[in-house]
C-alpha atoms as a PDB file:
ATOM      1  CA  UNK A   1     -16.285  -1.190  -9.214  1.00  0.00           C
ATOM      2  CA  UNK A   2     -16.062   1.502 -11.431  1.00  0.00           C
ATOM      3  CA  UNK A   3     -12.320   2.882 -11.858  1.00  0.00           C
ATOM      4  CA  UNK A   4     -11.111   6.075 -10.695  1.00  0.00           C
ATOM      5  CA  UNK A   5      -9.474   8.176 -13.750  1.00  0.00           C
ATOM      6  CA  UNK A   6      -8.441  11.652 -12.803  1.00  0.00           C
ATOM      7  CA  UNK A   7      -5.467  13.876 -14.940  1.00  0.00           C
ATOM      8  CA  UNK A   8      -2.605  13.996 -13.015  1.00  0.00           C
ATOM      9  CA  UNK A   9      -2.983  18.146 -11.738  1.00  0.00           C
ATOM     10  CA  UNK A  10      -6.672  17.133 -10.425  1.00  0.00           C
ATOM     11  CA  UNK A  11      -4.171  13.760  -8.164  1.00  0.00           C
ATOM     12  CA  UNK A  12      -1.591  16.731  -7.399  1.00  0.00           C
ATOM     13  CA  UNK A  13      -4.867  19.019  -6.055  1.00  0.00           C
ATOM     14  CA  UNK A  14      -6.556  15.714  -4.393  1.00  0.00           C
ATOM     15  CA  UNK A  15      -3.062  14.423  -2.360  1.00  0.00           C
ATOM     16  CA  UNK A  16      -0.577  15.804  -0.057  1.00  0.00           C
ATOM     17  CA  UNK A  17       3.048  16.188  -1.831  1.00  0.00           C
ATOM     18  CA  UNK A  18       4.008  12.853  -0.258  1.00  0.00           C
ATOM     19  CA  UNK A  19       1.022  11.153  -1.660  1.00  0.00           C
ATOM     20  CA  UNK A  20       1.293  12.383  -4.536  1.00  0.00           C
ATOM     21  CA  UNK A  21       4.743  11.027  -4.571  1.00  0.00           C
ATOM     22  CA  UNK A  22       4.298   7.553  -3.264  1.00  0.00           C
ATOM     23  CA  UNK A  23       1.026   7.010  -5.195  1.00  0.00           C
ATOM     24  CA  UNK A  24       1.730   8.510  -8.493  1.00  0.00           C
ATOM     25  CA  UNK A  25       5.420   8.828  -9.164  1.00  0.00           C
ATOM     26  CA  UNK A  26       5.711   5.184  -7.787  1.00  0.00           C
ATOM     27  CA  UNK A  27       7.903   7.028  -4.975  1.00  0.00           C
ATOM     28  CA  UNK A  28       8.915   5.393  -1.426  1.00  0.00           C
ATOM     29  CA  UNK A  29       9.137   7.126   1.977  1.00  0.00           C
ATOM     30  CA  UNK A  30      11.723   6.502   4.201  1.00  0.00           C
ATOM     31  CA  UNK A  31      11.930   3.561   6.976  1.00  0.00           C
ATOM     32  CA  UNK A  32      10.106   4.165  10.376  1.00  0.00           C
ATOM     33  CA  UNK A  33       8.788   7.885   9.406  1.00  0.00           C
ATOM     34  CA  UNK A  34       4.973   6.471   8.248  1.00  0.00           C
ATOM     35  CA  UNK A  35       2.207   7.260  10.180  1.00  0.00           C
ATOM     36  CA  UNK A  36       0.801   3.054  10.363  1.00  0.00           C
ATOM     37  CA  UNK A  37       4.353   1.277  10.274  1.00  0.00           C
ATOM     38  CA  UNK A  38       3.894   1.131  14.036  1.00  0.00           C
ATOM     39  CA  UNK A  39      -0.100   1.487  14.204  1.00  0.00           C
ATOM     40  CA  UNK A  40      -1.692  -1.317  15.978  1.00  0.00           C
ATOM     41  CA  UNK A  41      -5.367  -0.327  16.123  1.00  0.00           C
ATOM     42  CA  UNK A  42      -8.052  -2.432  15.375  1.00  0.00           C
ATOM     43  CA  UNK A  43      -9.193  -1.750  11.468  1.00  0.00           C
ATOM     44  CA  UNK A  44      -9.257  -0.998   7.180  1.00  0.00           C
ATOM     45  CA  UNK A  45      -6.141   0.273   5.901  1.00  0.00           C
ATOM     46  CA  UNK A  46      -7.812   1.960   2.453  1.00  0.00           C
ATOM     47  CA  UNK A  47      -5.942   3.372  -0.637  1.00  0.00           C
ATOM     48  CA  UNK A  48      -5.121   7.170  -0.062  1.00  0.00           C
ATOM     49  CA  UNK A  49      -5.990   7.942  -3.245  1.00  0.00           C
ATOM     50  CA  UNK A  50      -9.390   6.072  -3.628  1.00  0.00           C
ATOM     51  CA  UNK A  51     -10.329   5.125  -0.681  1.00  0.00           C
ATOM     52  CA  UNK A  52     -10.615   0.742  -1.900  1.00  0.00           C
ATOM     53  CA  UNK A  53     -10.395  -0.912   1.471  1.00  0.00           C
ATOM     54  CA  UNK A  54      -7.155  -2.842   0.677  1.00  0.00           C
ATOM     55  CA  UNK A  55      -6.041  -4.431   4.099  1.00  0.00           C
ATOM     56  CA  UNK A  56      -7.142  -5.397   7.307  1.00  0.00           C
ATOM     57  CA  UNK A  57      -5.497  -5.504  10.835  1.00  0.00           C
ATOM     58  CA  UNK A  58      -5.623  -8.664  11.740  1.00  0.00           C
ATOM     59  CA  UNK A  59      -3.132  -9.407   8.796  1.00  0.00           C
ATOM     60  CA  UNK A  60      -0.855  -6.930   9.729  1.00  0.00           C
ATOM     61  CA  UNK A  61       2.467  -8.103  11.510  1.00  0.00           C
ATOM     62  CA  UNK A  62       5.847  -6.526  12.443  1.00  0.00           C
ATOM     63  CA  UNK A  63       8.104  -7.370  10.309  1.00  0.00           C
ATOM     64  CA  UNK A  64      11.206  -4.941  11.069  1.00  0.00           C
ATOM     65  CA  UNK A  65      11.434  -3.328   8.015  1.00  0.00           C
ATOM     66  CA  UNK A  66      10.174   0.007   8.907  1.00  0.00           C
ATOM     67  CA  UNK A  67       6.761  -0.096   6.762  1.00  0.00           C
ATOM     68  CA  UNK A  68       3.431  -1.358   7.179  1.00  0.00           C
ATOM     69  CA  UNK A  69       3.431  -5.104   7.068  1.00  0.00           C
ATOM     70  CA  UNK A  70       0.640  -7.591   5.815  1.00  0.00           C
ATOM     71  CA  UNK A  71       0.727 -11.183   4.961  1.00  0.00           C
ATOM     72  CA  UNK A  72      -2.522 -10.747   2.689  1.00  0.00           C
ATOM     73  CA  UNK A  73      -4.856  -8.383   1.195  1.00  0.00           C
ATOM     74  CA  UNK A  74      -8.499  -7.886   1.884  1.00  0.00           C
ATOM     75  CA  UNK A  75      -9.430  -9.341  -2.113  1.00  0.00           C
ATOM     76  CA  UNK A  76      -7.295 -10.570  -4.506  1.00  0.00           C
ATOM     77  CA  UNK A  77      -9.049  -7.978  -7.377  1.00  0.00           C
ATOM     78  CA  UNK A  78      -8.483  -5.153  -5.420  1.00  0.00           C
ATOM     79  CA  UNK A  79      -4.746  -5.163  -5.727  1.00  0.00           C
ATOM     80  CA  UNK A  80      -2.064  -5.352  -8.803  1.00  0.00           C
ATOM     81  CA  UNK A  81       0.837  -7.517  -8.615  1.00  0.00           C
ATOM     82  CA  UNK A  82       3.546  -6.593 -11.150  1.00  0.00           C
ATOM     83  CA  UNK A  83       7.198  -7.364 -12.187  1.00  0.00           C
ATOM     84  CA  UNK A  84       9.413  -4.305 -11.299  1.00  0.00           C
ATOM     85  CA  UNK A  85      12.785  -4.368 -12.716  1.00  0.00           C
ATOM     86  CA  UNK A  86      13.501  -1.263 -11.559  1.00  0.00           C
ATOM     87  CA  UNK A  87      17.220  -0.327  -9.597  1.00  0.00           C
ATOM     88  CA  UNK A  88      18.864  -3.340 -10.639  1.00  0.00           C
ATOM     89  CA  UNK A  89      16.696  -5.800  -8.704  1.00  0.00           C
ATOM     90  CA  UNK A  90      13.821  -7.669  -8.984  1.00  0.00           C
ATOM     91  CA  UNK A  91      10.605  -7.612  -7.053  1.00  0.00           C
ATOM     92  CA  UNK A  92       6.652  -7.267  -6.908  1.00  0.00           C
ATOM     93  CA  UNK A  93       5.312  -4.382  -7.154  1.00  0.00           C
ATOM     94  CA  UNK A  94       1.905  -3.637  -5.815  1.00  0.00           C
ATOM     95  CA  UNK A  95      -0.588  -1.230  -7.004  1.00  0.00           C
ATOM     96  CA  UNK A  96      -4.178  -0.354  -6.098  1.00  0.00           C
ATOM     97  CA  UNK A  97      -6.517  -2.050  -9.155  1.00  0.00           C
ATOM     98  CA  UNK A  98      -9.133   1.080  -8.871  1.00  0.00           C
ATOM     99  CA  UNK A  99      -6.873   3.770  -9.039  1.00  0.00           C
ATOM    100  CA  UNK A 100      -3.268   2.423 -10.325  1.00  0.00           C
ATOM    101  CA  UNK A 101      -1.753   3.812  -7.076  1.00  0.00           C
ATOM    102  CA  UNK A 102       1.555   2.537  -6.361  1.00  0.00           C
ATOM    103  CA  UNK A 103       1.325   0.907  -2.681  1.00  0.00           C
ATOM    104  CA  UNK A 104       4.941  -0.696  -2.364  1.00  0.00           C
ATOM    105  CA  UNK A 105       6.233  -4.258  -2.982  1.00  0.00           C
ATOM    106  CA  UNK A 106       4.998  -7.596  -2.224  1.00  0.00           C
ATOM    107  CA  UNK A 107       8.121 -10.461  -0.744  1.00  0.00           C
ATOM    108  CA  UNK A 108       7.802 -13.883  -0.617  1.00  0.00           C
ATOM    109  CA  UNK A 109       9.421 -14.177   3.064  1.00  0.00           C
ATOM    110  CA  UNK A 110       6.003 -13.079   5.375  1.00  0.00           C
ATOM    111  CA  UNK A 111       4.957 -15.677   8.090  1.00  0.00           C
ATOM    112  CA  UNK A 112       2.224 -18.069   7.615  1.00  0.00           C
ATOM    113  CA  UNK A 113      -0.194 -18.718   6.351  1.00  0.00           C
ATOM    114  CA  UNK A 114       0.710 -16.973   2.885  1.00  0.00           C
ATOM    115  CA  UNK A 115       4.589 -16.419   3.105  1.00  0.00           C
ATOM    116  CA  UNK A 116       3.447 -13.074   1.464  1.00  0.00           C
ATOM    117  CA  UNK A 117       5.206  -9.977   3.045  1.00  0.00           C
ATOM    118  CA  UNK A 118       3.245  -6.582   1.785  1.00  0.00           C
ATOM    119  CA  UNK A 119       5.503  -3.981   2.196  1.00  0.00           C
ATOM    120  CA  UNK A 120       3.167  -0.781   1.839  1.00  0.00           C
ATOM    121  CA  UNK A 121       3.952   2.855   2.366  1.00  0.00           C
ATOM    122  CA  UNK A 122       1.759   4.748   4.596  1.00  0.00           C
ATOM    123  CA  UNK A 123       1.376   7.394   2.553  1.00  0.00           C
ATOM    124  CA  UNK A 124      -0.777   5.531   0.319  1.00  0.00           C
ATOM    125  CA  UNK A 125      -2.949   4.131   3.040  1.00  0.00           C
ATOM    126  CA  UNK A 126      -6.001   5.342   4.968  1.00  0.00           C
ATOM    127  CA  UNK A 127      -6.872   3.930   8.485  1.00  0.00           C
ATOM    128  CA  UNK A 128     -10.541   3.287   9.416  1.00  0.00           C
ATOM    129  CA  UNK A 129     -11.111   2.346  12.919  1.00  0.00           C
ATOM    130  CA  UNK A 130     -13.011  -1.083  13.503  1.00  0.00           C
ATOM    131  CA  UNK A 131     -16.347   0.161  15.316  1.00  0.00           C
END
């Protein structure tokens, strides 16, 4: 998979201001105001930015927090797991591998079979119907 470079004015042209946001400035939106947190349709949630199929449905749970949910990603390769130090705590953050899009945080305290909690803003997802 080749990598997707762009300079950041051609990402500020290519996303909405919230995408732009989330994706590049490693922003968050707020709880419950995403367009999948609630979405239970049959499908590939896809990087925003890219458009790497990054999740699927059938991994995606409810876990009250307000954001899209998954206990595991499509492939391993396809997402970035790093430290983030950032705001006096530490956690996972999770970024897309063909892009460098920030996607959220990844928590140890998701249900089985992983334990893996994906914690993913919409606004750096894509939804393709199953069909």
């Amino acid at each position: 998979m080749e990598k997707v470079e762009k300079k950041e004015q051609d990402w500020k042209e290519a996303l909405t201001p919230e995408q732009y946001h989330v994706l590049r400035e490693k922003g968050t939106e707020r709880a419950f105001t995403g367009k999948y947190w609630n979405l239970k349709d049959d499908g590939t949630y896809l990087c925003s930015g890219c458009g790497t199929e990054l999740f699927n449905s059938e991994t995606k749970f409810d876990s009250g927090c307000g954001w899209p949910s998954f206990y595991d990603g499509l492939d391993k390769d396809k997402i970035v797991e790093t430290v983030d130090n950032t705001f006096g705590m530490q956690r996972v953050e999770v970024t897309c591998a063909n892009c460098g899009g920030h996607l959220g945080h990844v928590f140890p305290d998701g249900p089985r079979p992983t334990g893996l909690r994906y914690c993913i803003n919409s606004a750096s997802l894509d939804f393709k119907p199953k069909s």
